[in-house]
N, C-alpha and C. Protein backbone atom coordinates (compact mmCIF):
# COMPACT_ATOMS: atom_id res chain seq x y z
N UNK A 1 0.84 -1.19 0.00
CA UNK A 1 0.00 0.00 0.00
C UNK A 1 0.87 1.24 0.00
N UNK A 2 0.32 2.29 -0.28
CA UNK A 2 1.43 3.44 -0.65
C UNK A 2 0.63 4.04 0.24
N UNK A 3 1.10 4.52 1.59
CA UNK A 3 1.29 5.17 2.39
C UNK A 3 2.02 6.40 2.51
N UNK A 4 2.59 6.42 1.84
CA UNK A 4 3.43 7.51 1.58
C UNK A 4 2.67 8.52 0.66
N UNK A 5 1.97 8.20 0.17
CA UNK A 5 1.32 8.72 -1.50
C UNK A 5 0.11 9.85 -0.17
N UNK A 6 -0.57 9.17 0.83
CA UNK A 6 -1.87 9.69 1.66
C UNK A 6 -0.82 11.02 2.30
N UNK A 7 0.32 11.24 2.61
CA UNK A 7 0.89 12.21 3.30
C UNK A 7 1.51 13.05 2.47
N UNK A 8 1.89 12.83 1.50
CA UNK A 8 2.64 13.48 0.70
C UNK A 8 1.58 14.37 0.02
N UNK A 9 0.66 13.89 -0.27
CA UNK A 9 -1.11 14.24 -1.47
C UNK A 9 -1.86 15.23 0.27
N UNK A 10 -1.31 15.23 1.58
CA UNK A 10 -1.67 15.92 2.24
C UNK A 10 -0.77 17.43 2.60
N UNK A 11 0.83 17.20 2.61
CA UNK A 11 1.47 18.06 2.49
C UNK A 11 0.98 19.01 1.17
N UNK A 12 0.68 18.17 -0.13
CA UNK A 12 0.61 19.17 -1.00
C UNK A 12 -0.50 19.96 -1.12
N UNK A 13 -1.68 19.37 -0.59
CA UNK A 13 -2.70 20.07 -0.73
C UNK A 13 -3.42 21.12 0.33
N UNK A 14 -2.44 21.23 1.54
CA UNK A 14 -2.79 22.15 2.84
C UNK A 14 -2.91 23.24 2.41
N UNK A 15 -2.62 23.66 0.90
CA UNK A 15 -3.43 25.36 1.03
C UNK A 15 -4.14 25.04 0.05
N UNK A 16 -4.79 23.85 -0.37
CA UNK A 16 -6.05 23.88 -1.74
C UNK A 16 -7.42 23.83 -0.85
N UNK A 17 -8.06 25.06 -1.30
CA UNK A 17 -9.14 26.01 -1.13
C UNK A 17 -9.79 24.96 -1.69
N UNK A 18 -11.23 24.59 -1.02
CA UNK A 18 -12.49 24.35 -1.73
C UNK A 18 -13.66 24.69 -1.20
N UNK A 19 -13.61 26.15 -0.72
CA UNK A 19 -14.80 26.91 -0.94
C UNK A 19 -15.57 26.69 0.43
N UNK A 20 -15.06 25.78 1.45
CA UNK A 20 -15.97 25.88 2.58
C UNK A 20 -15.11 25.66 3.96
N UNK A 21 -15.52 26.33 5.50
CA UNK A 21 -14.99 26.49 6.33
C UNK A 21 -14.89 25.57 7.46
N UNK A 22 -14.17 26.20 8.06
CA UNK A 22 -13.58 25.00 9.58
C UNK A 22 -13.21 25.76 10.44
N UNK A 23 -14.30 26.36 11.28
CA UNK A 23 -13.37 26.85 12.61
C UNK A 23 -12.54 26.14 13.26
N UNK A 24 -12.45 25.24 13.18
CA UNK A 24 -10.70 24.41 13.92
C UNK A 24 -10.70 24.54 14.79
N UNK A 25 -11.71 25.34 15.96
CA UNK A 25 -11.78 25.29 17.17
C UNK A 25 -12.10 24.01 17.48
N UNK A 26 -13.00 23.21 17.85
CA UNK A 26 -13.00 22.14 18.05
C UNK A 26 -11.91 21.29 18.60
N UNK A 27 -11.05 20.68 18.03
CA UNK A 27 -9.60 19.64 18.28
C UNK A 27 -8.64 20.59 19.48
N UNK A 28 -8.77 21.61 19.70
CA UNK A 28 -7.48 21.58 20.66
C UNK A 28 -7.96 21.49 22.13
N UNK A 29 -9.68 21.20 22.54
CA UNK A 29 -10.20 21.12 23.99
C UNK A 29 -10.55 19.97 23.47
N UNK A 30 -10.56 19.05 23.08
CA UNK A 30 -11.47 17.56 23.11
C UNK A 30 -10.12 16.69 23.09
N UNK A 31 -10.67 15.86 23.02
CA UNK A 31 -9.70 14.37 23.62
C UNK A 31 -10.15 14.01 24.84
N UNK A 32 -9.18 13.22 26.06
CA UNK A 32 -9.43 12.68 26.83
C UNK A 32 -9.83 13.37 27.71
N UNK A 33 -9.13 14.83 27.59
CA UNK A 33 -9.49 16.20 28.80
C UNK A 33 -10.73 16.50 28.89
N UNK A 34 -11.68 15.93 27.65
CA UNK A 34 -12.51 16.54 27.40
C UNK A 34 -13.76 15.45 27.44
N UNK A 35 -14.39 15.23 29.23
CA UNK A 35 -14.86 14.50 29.45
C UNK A 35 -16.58 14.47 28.91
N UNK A 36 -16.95 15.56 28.50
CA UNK A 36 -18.79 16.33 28.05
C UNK A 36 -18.54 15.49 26.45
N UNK A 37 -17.38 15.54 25.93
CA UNK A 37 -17.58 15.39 24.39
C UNK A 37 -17.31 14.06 24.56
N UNK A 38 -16.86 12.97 25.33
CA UNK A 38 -16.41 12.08 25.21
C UNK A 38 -17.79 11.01 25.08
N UNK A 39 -18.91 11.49 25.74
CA UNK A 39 -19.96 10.61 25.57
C UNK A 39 -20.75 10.69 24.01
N UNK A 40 -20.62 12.17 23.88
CA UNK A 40 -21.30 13.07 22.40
C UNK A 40 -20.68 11.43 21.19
N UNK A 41 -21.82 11.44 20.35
CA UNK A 41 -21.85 10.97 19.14
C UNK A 41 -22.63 11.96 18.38
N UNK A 42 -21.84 12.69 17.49
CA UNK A 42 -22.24 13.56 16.32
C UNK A 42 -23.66 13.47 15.58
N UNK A 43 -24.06 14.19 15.61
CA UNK A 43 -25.28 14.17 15.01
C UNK A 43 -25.41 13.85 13.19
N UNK A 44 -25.86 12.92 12.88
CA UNK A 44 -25.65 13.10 11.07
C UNK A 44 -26.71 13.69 10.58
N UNK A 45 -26.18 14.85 9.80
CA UNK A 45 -27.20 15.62 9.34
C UNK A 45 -27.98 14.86 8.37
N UNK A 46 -29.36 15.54 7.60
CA UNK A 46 -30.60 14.68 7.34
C UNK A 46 -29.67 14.69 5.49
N UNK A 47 -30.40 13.49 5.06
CA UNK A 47 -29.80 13.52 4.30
C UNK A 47 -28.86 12.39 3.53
N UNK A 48 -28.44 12.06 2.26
CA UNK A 48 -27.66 11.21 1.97
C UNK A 48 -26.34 12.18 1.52
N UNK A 49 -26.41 13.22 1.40
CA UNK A 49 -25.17 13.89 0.86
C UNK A 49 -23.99 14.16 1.74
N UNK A 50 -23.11 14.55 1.31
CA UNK A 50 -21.77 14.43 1.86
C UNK A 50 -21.69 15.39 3.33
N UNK A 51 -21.22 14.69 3.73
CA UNK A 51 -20.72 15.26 5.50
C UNK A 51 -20.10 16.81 5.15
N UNK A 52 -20.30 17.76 6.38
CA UNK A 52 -19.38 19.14 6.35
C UNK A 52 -18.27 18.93 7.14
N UNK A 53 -17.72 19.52 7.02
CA UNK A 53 -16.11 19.48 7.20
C UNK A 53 -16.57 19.43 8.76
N UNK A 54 -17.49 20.14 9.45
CA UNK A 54 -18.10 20.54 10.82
C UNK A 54 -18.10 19.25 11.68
N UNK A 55 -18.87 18.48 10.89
CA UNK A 55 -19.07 17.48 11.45
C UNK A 55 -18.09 16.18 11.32
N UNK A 56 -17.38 16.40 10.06
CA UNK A 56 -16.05 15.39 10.26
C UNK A 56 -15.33 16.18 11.52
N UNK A 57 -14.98 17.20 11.71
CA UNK A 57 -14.14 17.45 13.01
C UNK A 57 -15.06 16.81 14.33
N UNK A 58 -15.81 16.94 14.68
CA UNK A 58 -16.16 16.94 15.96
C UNK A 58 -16.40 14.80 15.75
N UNK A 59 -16.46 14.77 14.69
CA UNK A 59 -16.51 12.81 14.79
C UNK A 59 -14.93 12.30 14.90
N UNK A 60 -13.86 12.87 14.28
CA UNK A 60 -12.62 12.46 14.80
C UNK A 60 -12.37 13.21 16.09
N UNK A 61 -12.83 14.19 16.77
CA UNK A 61 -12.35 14.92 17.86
C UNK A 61 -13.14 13.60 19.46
N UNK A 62 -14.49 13.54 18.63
CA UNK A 62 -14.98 12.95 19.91
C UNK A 62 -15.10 11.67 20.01
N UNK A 63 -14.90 10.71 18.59
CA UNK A 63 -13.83 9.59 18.62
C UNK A 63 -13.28 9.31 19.47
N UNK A 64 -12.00 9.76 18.98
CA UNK A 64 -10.89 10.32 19.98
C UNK A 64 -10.97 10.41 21.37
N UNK A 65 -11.58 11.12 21.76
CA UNK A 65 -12.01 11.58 23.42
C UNK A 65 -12.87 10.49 24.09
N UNK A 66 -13.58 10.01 23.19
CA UNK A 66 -14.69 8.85 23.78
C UNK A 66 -14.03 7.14 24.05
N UNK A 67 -12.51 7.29 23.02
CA UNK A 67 -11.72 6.29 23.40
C UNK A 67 -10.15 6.24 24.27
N UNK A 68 -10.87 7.20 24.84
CA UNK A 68 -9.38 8.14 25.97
C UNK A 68 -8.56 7.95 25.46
N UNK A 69 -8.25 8.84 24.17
CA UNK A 69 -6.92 8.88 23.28
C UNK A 69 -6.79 10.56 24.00
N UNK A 70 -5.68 10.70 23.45
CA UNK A 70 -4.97 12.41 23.65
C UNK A 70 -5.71 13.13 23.30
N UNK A 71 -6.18 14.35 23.37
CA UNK A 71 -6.97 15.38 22.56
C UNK A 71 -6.27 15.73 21.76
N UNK A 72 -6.54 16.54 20.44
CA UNK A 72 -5.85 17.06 19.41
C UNK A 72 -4.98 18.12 19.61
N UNK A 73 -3.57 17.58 19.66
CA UNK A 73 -2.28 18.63 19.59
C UNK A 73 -2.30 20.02 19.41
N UNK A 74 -2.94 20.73 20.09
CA UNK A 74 -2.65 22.42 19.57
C UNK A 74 -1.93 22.73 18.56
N UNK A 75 -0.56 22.41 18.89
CA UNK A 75 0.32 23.14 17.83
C UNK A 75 0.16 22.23 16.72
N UNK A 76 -0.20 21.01 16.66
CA UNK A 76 -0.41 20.38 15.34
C UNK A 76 -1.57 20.34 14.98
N UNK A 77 -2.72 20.98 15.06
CA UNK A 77 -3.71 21.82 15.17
C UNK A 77 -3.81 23.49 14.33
N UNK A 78 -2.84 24.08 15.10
CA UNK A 78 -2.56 25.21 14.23
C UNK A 78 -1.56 25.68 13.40
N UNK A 79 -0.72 24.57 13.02
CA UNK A 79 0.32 24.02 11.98
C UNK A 79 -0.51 23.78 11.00
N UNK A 80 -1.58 22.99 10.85
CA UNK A 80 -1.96 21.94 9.77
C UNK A 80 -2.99 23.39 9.14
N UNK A 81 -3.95 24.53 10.08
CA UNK A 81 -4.67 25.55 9.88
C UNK A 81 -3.45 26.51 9.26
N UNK A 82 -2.56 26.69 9.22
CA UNK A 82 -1.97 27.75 9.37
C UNK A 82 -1.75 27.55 7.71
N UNK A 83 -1.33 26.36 7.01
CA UNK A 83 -0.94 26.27 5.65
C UNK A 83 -2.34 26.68 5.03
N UNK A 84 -3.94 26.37 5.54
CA UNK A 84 -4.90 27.48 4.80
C UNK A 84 -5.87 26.95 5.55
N UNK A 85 -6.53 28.49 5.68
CA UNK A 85 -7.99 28.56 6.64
C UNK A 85 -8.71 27.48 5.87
N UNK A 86 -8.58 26.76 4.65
CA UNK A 86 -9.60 25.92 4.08
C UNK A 86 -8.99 24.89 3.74
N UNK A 87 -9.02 23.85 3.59
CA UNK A 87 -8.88 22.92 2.52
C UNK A 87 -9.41 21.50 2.29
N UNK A 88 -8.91 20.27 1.75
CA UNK A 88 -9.59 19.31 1.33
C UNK A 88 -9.08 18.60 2.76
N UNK A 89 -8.79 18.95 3.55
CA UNK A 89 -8.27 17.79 4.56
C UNK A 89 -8.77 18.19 6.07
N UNK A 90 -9.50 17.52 7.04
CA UNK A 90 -9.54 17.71 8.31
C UNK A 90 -8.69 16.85 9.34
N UNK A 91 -7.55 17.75 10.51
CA UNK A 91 -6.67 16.05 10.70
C UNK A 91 -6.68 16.36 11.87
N UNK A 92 -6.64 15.28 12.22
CA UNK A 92 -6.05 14.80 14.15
C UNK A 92 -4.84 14.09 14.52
N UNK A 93 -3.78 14.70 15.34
CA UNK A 93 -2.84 14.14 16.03
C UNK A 93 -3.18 14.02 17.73
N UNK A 94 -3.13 13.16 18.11
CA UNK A 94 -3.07 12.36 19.97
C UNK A 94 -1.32 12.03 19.59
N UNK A 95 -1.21 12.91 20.46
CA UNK A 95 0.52 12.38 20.98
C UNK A 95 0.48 11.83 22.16
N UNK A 96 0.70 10.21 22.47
CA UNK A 96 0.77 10.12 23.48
C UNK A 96 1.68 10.50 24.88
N UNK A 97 0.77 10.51 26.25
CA UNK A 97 2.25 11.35 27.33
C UNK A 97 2.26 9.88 28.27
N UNK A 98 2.79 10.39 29.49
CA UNK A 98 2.99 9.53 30.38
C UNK A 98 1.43 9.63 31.11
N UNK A 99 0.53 10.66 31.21
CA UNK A 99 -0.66 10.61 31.69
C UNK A 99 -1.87 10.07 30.95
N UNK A 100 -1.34 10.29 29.47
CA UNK A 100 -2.65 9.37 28.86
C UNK A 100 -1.27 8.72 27.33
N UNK A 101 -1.41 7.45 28.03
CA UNK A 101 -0.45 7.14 27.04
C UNK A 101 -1.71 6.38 25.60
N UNK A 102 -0.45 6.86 24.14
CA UNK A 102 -1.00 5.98 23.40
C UNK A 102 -0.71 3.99 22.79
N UNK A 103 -1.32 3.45 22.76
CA UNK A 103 -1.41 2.08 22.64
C UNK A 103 -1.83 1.63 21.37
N UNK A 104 -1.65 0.56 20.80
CA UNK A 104 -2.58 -0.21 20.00
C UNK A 104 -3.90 -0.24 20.58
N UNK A 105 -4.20 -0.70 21.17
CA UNK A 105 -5.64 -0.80 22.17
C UNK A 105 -6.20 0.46 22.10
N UNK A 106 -5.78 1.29 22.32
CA UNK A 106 -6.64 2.57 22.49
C UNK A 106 -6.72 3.17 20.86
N UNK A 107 -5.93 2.66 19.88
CA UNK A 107 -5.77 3.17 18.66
C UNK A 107 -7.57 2.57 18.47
N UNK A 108 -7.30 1.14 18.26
CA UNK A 108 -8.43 0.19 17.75
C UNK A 108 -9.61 0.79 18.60
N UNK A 109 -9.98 1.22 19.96
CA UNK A 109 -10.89 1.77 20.50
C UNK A 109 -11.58 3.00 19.36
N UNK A 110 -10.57 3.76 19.11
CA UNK A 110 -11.00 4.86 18.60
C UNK A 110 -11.57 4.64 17.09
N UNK A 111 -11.19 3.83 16.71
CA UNK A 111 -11.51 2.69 15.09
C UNK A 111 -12.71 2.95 15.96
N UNK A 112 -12.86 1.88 16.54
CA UNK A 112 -14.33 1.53 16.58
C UNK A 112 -15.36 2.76 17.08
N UNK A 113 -14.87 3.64 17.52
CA UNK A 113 -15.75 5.28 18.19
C UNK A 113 -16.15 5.32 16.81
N UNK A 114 -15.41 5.55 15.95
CA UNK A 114 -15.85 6.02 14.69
C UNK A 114 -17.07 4.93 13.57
N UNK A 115 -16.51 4.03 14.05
CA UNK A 115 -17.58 3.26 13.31
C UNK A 115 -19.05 3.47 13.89
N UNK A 116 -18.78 3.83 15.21
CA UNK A 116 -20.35 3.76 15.65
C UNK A 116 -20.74 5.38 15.45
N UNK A 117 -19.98 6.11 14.80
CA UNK A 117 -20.33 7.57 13.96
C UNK A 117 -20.75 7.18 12.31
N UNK A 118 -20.61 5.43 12.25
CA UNK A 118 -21.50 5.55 10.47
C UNK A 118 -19.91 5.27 9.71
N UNK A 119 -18.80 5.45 10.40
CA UNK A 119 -17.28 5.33 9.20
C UNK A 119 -17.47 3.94 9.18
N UNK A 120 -17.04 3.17 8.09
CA UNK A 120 -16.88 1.80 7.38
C UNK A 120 -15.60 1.76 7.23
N UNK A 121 -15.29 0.50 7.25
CA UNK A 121 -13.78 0.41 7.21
C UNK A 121 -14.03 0.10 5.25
N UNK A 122 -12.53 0.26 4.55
CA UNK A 122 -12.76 0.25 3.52
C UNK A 122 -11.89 -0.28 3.20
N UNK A 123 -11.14 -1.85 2.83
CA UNK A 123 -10.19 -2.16 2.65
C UNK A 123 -9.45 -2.70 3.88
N UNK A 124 -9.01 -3.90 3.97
CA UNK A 124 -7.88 -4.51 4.75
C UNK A 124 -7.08 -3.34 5.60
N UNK A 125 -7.31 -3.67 6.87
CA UNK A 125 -6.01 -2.70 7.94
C UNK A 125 -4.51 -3.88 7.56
N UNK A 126 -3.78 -2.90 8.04
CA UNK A 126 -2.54 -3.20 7.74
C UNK A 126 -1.67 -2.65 8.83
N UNK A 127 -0.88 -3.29 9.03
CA UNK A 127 -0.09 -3.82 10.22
C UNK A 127 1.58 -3.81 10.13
N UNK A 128 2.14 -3.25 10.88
CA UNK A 128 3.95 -3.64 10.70
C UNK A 128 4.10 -3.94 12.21
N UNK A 129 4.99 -5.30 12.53
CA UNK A 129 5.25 -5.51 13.59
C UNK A 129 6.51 -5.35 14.07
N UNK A 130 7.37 -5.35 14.95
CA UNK A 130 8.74 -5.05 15.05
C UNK A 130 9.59 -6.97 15.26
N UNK A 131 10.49 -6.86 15.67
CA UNK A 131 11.27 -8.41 15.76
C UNK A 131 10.75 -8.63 17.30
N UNK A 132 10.11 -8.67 17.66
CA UNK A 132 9.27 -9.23 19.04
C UNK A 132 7.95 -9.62 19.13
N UNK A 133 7.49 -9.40 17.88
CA UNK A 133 6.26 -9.77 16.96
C UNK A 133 4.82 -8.60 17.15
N UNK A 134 5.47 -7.35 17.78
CA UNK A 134 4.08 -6.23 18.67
C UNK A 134 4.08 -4.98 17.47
N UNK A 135 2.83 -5.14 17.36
CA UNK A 135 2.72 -4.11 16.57
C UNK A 135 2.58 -2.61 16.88
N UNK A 136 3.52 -1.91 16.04
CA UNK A 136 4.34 -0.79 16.07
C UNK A 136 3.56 0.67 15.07
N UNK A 137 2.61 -0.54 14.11
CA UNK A 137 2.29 0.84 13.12
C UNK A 137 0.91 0.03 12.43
N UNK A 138 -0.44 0.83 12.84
CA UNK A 138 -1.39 0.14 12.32
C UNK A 138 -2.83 1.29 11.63
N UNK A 139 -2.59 0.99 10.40
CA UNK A 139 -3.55 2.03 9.71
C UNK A 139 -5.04 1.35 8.86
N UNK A 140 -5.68 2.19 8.93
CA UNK A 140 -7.41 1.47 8.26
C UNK A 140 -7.83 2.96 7.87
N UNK A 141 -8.18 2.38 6.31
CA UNK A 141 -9.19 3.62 5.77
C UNK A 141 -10.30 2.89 6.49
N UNK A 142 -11.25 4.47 6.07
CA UNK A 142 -12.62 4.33 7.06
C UNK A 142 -13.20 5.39 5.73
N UNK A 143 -14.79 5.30 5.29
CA UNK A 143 -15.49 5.61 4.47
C UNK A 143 -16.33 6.50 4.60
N UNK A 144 -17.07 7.48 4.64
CA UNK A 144 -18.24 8.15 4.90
C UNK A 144 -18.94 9.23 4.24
N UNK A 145 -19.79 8.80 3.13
CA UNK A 145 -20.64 9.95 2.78
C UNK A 145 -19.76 10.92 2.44
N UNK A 146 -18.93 10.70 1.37
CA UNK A 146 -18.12 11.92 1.06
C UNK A 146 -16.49 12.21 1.17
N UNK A 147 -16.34 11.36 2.02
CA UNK A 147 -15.36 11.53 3.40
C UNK A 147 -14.20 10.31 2.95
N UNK A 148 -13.27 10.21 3.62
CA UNK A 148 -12.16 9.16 3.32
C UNK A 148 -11.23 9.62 4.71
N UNK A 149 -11.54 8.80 6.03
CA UNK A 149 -10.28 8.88 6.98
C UNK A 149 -9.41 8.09 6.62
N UNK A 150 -8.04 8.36 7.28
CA UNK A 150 -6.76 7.08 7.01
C UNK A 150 -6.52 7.27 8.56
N UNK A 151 -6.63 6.20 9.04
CA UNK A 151 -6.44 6.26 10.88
C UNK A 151 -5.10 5.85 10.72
N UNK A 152 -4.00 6.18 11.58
CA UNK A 152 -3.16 5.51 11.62
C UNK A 152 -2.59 5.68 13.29
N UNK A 153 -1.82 4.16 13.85
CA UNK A 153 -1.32 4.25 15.17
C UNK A 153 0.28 4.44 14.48
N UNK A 154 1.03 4.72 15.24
CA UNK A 154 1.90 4.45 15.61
C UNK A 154 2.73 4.44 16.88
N UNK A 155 3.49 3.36 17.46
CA UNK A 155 3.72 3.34 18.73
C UNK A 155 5.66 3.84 18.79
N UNK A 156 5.58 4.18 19.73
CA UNK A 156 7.02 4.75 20.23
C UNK A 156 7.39 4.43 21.38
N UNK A 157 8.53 4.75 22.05
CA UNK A 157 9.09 4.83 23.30
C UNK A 157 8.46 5.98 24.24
N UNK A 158 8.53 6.66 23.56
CA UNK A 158 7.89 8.15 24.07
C UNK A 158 6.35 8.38 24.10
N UNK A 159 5.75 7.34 23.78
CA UNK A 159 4.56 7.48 23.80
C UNK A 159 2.99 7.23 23.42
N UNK A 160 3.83 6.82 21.30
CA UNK A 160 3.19 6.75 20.36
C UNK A 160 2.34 7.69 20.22
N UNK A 161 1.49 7.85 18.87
CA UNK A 161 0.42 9.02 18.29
C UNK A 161 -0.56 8.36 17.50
N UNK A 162 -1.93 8.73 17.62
CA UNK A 162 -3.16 8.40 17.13
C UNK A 162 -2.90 9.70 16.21
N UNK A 163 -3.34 9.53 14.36
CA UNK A 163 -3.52 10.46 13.97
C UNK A 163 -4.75 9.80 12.93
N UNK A 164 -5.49 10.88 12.49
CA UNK A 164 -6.44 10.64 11.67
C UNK A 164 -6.73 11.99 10.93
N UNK A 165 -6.49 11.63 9.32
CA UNK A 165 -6.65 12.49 8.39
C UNK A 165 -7.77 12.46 7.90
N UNK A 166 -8.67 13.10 7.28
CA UNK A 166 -9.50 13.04 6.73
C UNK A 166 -10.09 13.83 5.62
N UNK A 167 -10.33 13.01 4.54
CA UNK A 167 -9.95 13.55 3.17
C UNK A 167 -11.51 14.01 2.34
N UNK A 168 -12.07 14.91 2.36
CA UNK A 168 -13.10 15.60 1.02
C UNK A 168 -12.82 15.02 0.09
N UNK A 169 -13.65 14.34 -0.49
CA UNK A 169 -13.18 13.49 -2.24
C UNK A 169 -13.82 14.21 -3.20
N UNK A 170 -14.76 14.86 -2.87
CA UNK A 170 -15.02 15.87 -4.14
C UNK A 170 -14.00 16.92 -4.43
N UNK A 171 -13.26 17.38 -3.11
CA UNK A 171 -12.41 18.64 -3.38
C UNK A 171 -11.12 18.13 -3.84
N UNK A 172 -10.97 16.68 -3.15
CA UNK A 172 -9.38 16.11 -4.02
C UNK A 172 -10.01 16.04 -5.17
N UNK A 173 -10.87 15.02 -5.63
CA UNK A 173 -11.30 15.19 -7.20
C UNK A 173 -11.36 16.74 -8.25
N UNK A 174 -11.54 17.59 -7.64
CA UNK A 174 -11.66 18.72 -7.95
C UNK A 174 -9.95 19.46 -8.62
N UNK A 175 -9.30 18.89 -7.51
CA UNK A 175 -7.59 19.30 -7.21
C UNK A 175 -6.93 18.14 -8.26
N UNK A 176 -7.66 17.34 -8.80
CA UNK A 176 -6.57 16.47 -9.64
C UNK A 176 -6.14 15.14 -8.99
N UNK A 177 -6.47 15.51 -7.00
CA UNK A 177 -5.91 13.94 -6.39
C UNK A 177 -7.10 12.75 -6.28
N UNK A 178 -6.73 12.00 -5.88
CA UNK A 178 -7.08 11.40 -5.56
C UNK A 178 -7.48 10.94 -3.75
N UNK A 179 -8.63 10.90 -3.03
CA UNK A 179 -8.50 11.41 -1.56
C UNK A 179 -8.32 9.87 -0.82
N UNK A 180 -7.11 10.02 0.29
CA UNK A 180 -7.06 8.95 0.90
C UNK A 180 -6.24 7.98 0.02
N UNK A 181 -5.88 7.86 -1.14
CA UNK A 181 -5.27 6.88 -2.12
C UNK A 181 -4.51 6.29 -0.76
N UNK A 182 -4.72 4.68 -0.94
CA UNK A 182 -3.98 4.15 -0.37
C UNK A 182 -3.03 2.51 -0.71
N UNK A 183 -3.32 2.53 -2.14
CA UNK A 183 -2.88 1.30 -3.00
C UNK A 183 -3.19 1.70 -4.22
């Protein structure tokens, strides 16, 4: 799977404009700190058409929070805003600490927060284990009305990080990419 292709197609597209907003407030009070949002399951608006960017944030934010992962990184928060008030991508980083550490277990928790927000997994998760046989790096697209997350764990010494991108496929289609490409 080309993994590389989902980050690279995200670096390039952090200032492609497609016409609609994200206060970005949201992700830097939710996570685990954020015990009111942690029960919240997003409301899906009426409708078969594609999700707002609104509501993809607050479904990876309270995901997240509802599977006592990290809340969303401030500064990687207003890093990812800062390349453009708009674009085709909504993302979440959980860095794990010593007070809320991140895990495999808590990665897969948050998989599943989201599924019970309506995301489908889309395609085989995929897995790298280290020479002790524990897995170190574990990613799953997830599907929705529009939408394309790429969850990915990765574990560290320091902590590991829950991140979850999430890709507009009309606005990558729009831009020439392709959203979420992941093979």
């Amino acid at each position: 799977m080309k993994w590389a292709a989902v980050a690279t197609a995200v670096i390039a597209l952090g200032a492609v404009s497609c016409g609609t907003s994200d206060s970005g407030t949201g992700g830097a009070g939710s996570g685990a700190a954020s015990a009111s949002a942690s029960a919240a399951v997003s409301p899906r608006p009426a409708g078969t058409g594609p999700l707002t960017r609104e509501v993809v944030r607050t479904d990876l934010d309270t995901s997240a929070a509802a599977a006592g992962a990290p809340a969303n990184d401030p500064d990687y928060l207003r890093t990812s805003e800062a390349a453009s008030a708009v674009s085709c991508a909504v993302a979440f980083k959980g860095f794990g600490t010593d007070a809320v550490p991140v895990d495999l277990a808590r990665f897969e928790a948050t998989v599943r927060e989201l599924g019970k927000r309506a995301w489908k997994e889309a395609g085989k998760a995929e897995q790298r284990k280290d020479e002790k046989g524990e897995v170190y790096v574990s990613k799953v697209l997830l599907e929705q009305r529009g939408w394309r997350v790429v969850a990915e764990y990765r574990g560290a010494p320091s902590g590991g990080t829950i991140g979850l991108l999430a890709f507009d496929n009309a606005c990558m289609k729009a831009h020439g990419k392709e959203a979420g490409s992941v093979g």
